[in-house]
Protein backbone atom coordinates (compact mmCIF):
# COMPACT_ATOMS: atom_id res chain seq x y z
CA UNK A 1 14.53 -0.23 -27.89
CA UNK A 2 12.64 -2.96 -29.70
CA UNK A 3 8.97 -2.04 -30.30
CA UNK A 4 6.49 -4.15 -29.10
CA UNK A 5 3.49 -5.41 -31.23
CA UNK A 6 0.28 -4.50 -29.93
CA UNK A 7 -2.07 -7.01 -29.19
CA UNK A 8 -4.62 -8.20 -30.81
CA UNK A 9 -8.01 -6.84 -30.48
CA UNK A 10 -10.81 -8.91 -29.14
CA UNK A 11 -13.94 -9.43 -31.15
CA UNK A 12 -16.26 -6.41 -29.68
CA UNK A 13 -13.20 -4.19 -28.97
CA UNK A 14 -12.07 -4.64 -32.63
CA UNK A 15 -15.77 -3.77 -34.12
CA UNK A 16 -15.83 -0.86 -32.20
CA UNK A 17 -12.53 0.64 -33.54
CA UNK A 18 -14.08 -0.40 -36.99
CA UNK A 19 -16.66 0.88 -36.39
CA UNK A 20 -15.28 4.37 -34.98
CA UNK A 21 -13.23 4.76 -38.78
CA UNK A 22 -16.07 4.30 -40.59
CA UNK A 23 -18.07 6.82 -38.67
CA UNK A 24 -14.80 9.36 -38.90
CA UNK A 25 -15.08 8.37 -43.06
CA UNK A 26 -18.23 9.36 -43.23
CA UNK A 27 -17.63 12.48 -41.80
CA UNK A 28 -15.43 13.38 -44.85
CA UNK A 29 -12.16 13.64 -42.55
CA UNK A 30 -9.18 11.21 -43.50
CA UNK A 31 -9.03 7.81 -40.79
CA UNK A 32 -4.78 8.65 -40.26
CA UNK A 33 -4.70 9.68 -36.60
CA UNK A 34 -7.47 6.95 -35.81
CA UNK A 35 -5.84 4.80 -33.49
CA UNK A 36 -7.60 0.98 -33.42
CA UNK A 37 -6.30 -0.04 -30.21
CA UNK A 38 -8.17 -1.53 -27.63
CA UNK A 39 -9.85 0.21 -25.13
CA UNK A 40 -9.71 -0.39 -21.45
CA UNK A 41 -13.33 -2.29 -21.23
CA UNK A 42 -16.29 -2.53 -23.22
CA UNK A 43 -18.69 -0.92 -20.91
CA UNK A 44 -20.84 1.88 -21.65
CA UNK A 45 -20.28 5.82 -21.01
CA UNK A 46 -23.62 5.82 -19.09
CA UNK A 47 -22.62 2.96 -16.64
CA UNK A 48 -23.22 4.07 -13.18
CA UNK A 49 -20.17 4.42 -11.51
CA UNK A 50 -19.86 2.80 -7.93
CA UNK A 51 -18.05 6.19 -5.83
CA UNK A 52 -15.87 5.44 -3.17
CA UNK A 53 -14.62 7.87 -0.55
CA UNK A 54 -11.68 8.22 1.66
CA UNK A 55 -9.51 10.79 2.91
CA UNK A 56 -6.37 9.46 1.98
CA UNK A 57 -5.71 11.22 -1.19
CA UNK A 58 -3.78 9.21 -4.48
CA UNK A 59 0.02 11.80 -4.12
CA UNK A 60 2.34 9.51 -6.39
CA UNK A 61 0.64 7.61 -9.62
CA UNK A 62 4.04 5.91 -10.56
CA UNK A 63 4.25 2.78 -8.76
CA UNK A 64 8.00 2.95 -8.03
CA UNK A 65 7.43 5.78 -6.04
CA UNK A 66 4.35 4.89 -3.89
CA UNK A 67 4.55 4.86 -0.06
CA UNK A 68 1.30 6.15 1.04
CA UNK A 69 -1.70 4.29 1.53
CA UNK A 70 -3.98 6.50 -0.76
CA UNK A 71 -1.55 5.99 -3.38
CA UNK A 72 -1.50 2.03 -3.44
CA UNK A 73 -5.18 2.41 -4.10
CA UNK A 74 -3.88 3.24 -7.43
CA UNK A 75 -1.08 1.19 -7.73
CA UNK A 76 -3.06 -2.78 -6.63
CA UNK A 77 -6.34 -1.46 -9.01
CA UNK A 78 -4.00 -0.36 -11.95
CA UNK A 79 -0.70 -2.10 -12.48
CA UNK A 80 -0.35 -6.01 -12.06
CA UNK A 81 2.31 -7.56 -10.12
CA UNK A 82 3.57 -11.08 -10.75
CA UNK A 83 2.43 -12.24 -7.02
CA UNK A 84 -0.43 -11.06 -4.36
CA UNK A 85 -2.18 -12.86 -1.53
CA UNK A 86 -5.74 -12.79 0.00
CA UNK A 87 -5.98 -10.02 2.59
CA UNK A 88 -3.96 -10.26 5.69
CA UNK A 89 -3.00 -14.23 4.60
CA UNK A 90 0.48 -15.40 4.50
CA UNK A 91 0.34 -17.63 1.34
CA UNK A 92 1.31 -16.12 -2.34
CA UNK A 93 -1.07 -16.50 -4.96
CA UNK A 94 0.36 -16.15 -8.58
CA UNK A 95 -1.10 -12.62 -10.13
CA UNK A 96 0.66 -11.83 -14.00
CA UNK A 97 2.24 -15.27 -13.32
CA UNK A 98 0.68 -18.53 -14.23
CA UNK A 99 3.17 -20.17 -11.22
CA UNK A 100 6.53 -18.92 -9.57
CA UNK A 101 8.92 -21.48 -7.82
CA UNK A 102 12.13 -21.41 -6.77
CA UNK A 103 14.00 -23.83 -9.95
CA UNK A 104 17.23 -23.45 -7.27
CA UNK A 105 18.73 -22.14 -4.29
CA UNK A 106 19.19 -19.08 -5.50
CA UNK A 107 16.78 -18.81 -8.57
CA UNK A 108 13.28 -18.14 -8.84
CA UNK A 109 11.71 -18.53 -12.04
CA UNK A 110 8.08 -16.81 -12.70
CA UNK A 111 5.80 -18.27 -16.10
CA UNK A 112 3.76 -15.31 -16.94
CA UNK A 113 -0.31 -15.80 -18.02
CA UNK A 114 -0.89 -15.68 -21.71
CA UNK A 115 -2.31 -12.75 -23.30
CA UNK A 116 -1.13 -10.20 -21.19
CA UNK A 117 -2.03 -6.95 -22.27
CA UNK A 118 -1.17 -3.21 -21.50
CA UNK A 119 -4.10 -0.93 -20.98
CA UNK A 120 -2.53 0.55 -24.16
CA UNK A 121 -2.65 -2.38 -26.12
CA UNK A 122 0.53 -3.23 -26.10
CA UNK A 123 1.61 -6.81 -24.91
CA UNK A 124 2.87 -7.39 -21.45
CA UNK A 125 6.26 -9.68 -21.94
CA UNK A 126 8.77 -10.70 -19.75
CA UNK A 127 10.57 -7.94 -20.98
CA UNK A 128 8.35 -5.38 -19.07
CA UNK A 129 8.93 -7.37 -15.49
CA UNK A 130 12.84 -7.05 -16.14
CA UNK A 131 12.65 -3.33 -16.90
CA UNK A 132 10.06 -2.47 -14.19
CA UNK A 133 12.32 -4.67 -11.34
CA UNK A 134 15.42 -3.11 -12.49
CA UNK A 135 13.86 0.42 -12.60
CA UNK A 136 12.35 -0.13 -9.28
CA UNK A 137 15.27 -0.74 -7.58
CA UNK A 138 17.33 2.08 -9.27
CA UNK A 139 15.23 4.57 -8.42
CA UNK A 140 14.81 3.46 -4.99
CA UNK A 141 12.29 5.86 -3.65
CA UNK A 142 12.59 6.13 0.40
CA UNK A 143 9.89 4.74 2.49
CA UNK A 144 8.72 2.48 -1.16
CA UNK A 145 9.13 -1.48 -1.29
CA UNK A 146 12.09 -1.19 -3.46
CA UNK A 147 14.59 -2.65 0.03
CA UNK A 148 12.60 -5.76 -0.19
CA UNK A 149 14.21 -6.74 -3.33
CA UNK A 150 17.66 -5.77 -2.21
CA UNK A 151 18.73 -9.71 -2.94
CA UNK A 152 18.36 -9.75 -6.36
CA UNK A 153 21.40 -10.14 -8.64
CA UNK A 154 19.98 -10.09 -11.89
CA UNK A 155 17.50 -11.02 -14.21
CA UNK A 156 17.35 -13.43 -17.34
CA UNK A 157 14.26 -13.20 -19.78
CA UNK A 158 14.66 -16.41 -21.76
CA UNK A 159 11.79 -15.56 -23.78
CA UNK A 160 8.45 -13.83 -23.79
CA UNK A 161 6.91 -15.37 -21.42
CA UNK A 162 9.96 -16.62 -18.35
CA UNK A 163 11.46 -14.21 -15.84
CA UNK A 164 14.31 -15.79 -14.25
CA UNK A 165 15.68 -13.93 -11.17
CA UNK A 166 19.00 -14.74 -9.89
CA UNK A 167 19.47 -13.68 -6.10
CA UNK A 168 22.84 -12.71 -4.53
CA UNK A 169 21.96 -15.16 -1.74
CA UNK A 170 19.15 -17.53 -0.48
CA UNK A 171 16.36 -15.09 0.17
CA UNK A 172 12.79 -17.05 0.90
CA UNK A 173 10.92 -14.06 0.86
CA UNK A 174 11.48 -12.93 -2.69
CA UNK A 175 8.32 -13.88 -3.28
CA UNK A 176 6.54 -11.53 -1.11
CA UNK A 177 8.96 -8.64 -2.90
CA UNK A 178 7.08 -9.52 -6.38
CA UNK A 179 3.90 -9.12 -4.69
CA UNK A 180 4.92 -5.22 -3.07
CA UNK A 181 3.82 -2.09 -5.30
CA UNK A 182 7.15 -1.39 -5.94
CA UNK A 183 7.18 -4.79 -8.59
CA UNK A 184 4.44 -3.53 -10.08
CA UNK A 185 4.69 -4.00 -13.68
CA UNK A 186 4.74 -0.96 -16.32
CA UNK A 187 5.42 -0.55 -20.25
CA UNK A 188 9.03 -0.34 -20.91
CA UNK A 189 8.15 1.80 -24.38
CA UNK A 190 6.12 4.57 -21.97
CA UNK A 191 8.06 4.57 -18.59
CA UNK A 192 11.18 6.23 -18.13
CA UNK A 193 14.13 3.81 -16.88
CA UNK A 194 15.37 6.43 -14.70
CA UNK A 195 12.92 9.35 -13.25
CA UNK A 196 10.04 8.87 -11.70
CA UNK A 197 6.77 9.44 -14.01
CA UNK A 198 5.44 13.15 -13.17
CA UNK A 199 1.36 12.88 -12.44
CA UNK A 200 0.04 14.70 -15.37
CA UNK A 201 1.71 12.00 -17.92
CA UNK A 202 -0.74 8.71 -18.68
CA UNK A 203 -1.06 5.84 -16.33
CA UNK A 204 -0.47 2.60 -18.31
CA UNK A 205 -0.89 -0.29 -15.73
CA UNK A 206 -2.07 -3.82 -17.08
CA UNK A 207 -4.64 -4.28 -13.79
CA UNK A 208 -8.10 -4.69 -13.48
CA UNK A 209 -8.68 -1.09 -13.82
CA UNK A 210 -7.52 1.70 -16.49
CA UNK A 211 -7.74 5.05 -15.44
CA UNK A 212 -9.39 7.32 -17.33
CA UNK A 213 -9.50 10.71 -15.18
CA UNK A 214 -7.34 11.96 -12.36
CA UNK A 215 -8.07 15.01 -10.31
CA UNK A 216 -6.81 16.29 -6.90
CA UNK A 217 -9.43 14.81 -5.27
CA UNK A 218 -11.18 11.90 -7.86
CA UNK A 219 -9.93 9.00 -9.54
CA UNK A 220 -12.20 7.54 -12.04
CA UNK A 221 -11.44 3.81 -13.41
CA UNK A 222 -13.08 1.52 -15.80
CA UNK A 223 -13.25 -2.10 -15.92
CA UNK A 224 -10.77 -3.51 -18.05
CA UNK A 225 -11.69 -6.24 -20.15
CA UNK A 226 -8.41 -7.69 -21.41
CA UNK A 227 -7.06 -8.31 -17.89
CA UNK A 228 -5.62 -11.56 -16.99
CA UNK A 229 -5.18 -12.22 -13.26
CA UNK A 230 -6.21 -12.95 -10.37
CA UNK A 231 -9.06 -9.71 -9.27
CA UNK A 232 -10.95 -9.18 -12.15
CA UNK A 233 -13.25 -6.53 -11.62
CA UNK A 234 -17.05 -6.30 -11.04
CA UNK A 235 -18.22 -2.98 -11.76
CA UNK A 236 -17.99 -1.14 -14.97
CA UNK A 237 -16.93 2.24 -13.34
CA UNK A 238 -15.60 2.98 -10.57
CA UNK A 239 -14.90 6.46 -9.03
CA UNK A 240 -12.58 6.72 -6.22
CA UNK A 241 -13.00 10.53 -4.28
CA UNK A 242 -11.09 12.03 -1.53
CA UNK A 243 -12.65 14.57 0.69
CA UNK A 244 -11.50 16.46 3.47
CA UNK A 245 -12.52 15.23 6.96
CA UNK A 246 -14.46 13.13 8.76
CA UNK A 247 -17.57 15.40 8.71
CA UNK A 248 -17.74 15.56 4.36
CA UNK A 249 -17.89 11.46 5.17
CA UNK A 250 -20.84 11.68 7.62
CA UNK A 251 -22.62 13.85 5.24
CA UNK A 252 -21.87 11.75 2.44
CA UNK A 253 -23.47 8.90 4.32
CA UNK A 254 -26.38 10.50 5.41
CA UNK A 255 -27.14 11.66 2.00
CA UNK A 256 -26.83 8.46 0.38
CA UNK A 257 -24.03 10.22 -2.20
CA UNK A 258 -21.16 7.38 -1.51
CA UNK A 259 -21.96 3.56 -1.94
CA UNK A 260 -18.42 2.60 -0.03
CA UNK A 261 -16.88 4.69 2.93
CA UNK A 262 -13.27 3.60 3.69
CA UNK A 263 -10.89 5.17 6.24
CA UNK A 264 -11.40 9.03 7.78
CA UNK A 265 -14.63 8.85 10.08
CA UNK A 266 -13.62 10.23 13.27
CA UNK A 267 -13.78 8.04 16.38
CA UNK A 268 -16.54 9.62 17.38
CA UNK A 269 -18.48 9.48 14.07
CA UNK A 270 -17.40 5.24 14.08
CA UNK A 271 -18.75 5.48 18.06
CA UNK A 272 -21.85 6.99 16.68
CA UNK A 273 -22.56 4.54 13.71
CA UNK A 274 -21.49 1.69 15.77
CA UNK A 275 -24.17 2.12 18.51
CA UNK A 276 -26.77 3.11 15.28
CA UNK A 277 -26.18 -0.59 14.42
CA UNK A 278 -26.24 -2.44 17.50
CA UNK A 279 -29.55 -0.34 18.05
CA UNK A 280 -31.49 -0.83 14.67
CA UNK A 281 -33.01 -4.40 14.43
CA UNK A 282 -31.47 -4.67 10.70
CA UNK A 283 -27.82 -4.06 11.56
CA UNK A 284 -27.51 -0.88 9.89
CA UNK A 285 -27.31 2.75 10.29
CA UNK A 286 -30.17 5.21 10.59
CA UNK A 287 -29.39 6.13 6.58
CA UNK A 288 -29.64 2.46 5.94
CA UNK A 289 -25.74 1.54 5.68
CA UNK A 290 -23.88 -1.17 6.57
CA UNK A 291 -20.91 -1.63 8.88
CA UNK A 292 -17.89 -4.02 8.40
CA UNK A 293 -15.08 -4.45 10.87
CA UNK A 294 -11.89 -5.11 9.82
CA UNK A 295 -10.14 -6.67 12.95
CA UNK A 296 -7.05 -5.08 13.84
CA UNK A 297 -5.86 -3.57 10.72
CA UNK A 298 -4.93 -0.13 11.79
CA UNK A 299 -1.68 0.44 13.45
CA UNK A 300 -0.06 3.84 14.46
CA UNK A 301 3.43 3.75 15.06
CA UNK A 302 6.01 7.01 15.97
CA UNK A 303 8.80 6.98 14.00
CA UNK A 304 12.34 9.07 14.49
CA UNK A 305 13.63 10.11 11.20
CA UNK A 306 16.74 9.16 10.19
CA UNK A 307 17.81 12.90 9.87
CA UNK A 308 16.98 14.29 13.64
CA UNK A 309 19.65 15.54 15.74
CA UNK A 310 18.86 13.91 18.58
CA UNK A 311 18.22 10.45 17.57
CA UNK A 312 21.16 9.12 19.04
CA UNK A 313 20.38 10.01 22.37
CA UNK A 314 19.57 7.05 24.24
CA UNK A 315 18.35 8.66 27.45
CA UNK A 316 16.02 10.93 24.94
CA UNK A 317 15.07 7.45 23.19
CA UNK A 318 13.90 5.93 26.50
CA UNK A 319 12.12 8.76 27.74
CA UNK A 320 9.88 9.17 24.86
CA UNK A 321 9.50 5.40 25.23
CA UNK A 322 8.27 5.32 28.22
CA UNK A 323 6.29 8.68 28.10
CA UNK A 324 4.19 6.79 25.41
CA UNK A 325 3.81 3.20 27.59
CA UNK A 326 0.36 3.88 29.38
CA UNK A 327 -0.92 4.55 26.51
CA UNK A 328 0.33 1.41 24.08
CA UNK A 329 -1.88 -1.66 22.71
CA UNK A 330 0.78 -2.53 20.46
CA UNK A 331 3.64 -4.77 21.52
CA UNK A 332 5.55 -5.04 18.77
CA UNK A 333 6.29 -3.75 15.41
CA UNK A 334 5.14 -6.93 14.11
CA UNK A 335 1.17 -6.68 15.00
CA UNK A 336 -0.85 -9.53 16.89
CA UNK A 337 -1.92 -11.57 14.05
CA UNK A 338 1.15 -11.19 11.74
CA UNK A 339 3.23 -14.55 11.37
CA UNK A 340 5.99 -14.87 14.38
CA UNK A 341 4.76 -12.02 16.02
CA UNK A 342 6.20 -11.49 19.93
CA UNK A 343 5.59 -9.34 22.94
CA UNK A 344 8.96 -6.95 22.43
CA UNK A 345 8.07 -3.60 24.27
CA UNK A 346 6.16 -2.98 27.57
CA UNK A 347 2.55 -2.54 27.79
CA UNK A 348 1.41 -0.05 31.00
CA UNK A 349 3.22 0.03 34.10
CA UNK A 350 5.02 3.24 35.22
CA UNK A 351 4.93 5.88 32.27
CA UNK A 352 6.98 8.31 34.05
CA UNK A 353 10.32 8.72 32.88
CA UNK A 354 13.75 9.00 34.27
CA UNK A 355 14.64 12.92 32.81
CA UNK A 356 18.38 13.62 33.27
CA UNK A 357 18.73 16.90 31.14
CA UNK A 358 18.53 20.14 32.72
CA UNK A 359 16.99 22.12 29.89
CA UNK A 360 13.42 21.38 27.91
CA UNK A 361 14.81 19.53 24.71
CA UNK A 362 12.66 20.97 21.69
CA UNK A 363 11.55 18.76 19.08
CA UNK A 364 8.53 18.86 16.30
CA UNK A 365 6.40 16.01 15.59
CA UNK A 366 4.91 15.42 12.72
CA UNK A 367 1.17 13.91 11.45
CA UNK A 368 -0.36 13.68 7.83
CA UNK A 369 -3.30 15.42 8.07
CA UNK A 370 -5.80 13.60 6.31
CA UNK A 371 -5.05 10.08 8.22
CA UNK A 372 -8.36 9.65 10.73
CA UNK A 373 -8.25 11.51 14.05
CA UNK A 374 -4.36 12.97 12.81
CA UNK A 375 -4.05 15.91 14.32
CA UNK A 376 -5.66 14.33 18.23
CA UNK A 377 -4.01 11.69 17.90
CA UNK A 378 -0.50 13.90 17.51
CA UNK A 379 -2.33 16.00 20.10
CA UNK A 380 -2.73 13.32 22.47
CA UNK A 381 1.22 11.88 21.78
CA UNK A 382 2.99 15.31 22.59
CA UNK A 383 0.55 15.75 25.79
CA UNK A 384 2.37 12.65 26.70
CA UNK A 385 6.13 13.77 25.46
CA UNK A 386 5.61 17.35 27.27
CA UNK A 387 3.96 15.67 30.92
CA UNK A 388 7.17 14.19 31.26
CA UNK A 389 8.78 17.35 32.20
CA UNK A 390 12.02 17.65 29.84
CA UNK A 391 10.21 18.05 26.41
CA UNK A 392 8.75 20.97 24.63
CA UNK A 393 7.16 19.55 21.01
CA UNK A 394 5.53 21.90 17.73
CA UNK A 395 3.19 19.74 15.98
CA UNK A 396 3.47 20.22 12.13
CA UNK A 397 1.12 18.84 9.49
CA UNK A 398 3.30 17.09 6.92
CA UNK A 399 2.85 15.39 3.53
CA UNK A 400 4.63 12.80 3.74
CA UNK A 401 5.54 11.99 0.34
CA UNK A 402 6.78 16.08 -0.26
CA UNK A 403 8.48 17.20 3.05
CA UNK A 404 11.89 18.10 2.36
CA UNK A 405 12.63 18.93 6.07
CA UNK A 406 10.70 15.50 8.00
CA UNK A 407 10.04 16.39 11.64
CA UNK A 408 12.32 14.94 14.56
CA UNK A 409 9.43 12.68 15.03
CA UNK A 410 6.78 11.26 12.51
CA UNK A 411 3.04 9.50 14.17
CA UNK A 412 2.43 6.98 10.94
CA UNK A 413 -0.82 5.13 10.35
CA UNK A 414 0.72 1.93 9.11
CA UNK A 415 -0.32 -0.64 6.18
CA UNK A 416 2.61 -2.94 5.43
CA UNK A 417 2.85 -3.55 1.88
CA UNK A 418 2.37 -7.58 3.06
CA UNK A 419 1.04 -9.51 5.74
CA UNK A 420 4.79 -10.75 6.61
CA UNK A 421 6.94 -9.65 9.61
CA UNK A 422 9.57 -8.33 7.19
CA UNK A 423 7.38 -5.88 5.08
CA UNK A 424 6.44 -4.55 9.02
CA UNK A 425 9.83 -4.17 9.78
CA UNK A 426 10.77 -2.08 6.95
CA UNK A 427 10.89 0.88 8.06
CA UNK A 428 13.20 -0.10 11.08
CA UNK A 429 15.41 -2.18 9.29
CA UNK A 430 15.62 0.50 6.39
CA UNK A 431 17.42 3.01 9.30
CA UNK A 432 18.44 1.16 12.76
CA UNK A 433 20.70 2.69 15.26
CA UNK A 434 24.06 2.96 13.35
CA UNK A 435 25.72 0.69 16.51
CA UNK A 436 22.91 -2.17 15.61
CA UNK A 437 23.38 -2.08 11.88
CA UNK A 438 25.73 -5.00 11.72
CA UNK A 439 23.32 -7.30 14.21
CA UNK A 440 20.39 -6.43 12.32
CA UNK A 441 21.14 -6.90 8.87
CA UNK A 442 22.66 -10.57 10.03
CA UNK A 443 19.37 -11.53 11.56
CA UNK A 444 17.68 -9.99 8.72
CA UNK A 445 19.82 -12.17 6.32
CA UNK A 446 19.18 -15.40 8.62
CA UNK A 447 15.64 -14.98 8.39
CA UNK A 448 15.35 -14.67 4.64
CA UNK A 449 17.54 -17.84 4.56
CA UNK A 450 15.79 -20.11 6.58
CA UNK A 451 13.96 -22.66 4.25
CA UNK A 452 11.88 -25.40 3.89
CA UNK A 453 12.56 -27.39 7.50
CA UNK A 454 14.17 -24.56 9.08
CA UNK A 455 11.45 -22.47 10.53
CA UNK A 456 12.73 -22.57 14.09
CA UNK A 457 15.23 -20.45 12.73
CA UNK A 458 13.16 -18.26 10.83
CA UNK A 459 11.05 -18.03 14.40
CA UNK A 460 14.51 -16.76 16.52
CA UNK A 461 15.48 -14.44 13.65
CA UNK A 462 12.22 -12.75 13.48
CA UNK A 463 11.99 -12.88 17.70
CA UNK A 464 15.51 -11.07 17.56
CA UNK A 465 14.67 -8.42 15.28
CA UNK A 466 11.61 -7.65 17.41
CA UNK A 467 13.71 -7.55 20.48
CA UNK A 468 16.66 -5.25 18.75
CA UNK A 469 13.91 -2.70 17.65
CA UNK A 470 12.86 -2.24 21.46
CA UNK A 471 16.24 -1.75 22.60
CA UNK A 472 17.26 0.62 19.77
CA UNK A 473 13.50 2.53 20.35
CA UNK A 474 14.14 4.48 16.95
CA UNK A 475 10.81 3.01 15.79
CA UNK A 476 7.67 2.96 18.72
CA UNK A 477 4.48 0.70 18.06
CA UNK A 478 1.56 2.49 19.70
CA UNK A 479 -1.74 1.14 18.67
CA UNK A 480 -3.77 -2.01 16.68
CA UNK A 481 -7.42 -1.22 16.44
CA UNK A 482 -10.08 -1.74 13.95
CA UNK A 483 -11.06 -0.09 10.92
CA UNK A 484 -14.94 -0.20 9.03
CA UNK A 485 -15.89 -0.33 5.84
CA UNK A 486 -19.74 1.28 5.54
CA UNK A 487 -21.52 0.52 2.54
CA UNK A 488 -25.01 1.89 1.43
CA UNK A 489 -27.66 -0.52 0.42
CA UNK A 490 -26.96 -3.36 -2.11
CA UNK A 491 -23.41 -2.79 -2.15
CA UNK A 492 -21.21 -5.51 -1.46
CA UNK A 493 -17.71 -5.26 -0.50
CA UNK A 494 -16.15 -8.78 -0.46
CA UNK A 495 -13.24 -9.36 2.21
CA UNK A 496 -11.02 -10.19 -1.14
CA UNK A 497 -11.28 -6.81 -2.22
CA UNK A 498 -8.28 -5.85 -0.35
CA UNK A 499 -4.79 -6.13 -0.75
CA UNK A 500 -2.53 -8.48 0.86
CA UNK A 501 -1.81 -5.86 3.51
CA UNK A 502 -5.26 -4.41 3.66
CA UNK A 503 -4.87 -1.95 1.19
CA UNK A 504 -7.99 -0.86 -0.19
CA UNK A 505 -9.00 -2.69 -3.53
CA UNK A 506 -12.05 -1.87 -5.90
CA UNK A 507 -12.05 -5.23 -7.84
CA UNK A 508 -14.07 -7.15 -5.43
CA UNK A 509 -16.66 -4.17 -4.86
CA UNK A 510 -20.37 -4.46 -6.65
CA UNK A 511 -23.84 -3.10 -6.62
CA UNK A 512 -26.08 -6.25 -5.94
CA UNK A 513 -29.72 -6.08 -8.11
């Protein structure tokens, strides 16, 4: 492997590594294992970090491997990708790229930024993009975004600064792949090509935030001052910490501990703080914070896995189906809002189904335990499954990045990597019924093909898929609701510091005065 030069320093990052070898000379050791490369930002140790606090804990650091939400915290604040978009929006916006176009049918050709630089200090070339693509898709973590770039044939790196990707066929969501964590860019001469990186080895991203400590349950970043993109960020330091429940949130907001609370108040605590605002005349809590709504960005969904016995039995299927129907704001797994999005599955009617079996069919459902409200909200599902008569269903607690034996049934709180009805589909179109594979994938293949003029066919495709999911019913939308953002006084969380599927960024974040 070629080795890469490291970049050069800029002005204040190069005085302090001068700076650092005269201090070690002076000292009377010898300046050999001083290493003058530049540092992830030029703020100060004493900078007061901004804390964050959630609890959806960071599982998987390496960005190949991500599919949780607490996880792509890490991966859109660390590693660059060569395309992103402004939260919930359905228009790419160029990231590590200076521009990306489609140069033909079946070629789309990315100019990187200049100056790209490693946390590490080594420089970011279009030799990195072709190893972290190719690595991404030969690991091919379950449940990651690696699928979404199933099109691509290969990849030509002209020079430095030109990624050329050749596609297998028309696909005009490729795009939207480069902008998933699984593109996320990493340093070919620190990554492995072919195991995933274990979480006690460094995290080298090239984002607007190098880590600098990671503990179970706290991140701390700091600013990077060489990035070049598209979310620089604001604050110096920035600590994100998980904590347990709900009730470690409220007190952190009632002692003024955490600037930013995002995701794991309780409904009641959010029922609590909501009428707190709409009471006080300033629009904020009674310990002074402030609430933001975030307009249906949370969706649960219940999910067979691929593995269960019994997912091939249709009159099973339905029952659960309708068992759930009283119950469902969600029509589709393509949420209201989300580009081509149709009523597919019934909302209320009858919610008593048709039970032909003679004996209770046992099955165990599964929740991750630190999503909001998890284990009610499984509570309230197998309630549901076991009123209808012919069920008997074990909730387990399940990590969902760890469990080697899933549950027949999995509730999932939902963030597509993208605001696009393919990255919602994923998970369906990643396992459909085994008679519907052939049906889907064509529709799937039609949709990524329609171009420029042909969105009425992009519309049917999508409709379709919608449609095939509620007849297969091995993938159940349940609810859309809100989510809030509370943030203590001067802190300012603008609506871009998000990710393109509401992902939870810390770029955008500040503390005003």
């Amino acid at each position: 492997m070629r080795r890469k030069r490291r970049a050069p320093a800029r002005l204040g990052t190069a005085l302090m590594a001068v700076l650092a070898v005269l201090a070690v000379l002076a000292a009377g050791c010898t300046p050999s294992d001083v290493d003058p490369q530049p540092g992830p930002s030029q703020s100060t140790p004493t900078a007061t970090p901004l804390t964050v606090l959630s609890t959806d804990p960071v599982r998987q650091t390496d960005p190949a491997a991500m599919t949780d939400p607490g996880s792509v915290v890490l991966s859109l604040n660390v590693f660059q990708r060569l395309m992103t978009a402004e939260p919930g929006q359905a228009v790419l916006k160029p990231d590590a790229a200076k521009d990306c176009l489609f140069t033909a049918d079946t070629v789309y050709t990315c100019t990187l930024n200049p100056n790209l630089v490693f946390h590490n200090g080594h420089e970011l070339t279009s030799s990195d993009v072709k190893f972290s693509i190719q690595r991404a898709l030969r690991l091919d973590v379950p449940g990651s975004s690696a699928p979404l770039l199933s099109t691509l044939r290969r990849i030509d790196t002209p020079d430095p600064s030109t990624v050329r990707f050749v596609l297998s066929r028309v696909d005009t969501q490729f795009g939207w792949a480069l902008a998933s964590p699984a593109a996320s860019i990493v340093d070919e001469e620190v990554y492995d090509a072919d195991e995933v990186r274990p979480r006690d080895q460094p995290i080298v991203g090239s984002g607007p935030f190098a880590v600098t400590s990671l503990a179970d349950d706290e991140l701390r970043l700091q600013r990077n001052a060489t990035y070049v993109g598209r979310t620089p960020a604001r604050m110096d330091v920035v600590l994100y910490r998980t904590v347990a429940d709900s009730a470690a949130l409220e007190d952190a907001v009632n002692t003024g501990t955490a600037d930013v609370v995002w995701r794991g108040l309780s409904a009641a605590a959010i029922t609590r703080y909501t009428r707190q605002v709409t009471v006080n005349g300033d629009g904020t809590t009674d310990a002074g914070y402030g609430m933001q709504t975030q307009t249906g960005t949370r969706v649960l969904m219940l999910a067979w896995s691929a593995q269960a016995k019994r997912r091939t039995d249709g009159d099973l299927r339905n029952a659960i189906a309708v068992s759930l129907q009283g119950d469902r704001t969600l029509d589709s797994l393509v949420p209201g809002g989300i580009p081509n999005h149709i009523s597919a599955f019934p909302l209320g009617g009858s919610t008593k189904p048709d039970v032909t079996w003679s004996n209770q069919i046992r099955l165990t459902l599964g929740y991750d335990p630190t999503m909001p409200d998890g284990r009610d909200i499984a509570t309230q599902v197998r309630t549901r499954l076991e009123d209808s008569g012919g069920m008997s269903v074990r909730l387990r607690a399940v990590d969902p990045t760890a469990d080697a034996d899933p549950p027949d049934l999995m509730v999932l709180d939902r963030k597509a990597w993208t605001s696009t009805g393919l990255a919602w589909l994923q998970p369906y179109l990643q396992a459909p019924l085994p008679a519907s594979a052939g049906d889907v994938a064509e529709l799937e293949r039609q949709y990524r093909g329609a171009g420029i003029g042909e969105e009425a066919d992009a519309t049917r495709a999508m409709a379709s898929l919608q449609r095939q999911a509620a007849s297969d019913l091995v993938l159940l939308p349940l609810t859309q609701s809100d989510e809030y953002v509370f943030t203590a006084p001067k802190v300012e969380v603008p609506a871009n510091s998000f990710g393109p599927g509401w992902q939870l960024g810390l770029w955008g974040m500040f503390r005003a005065g």
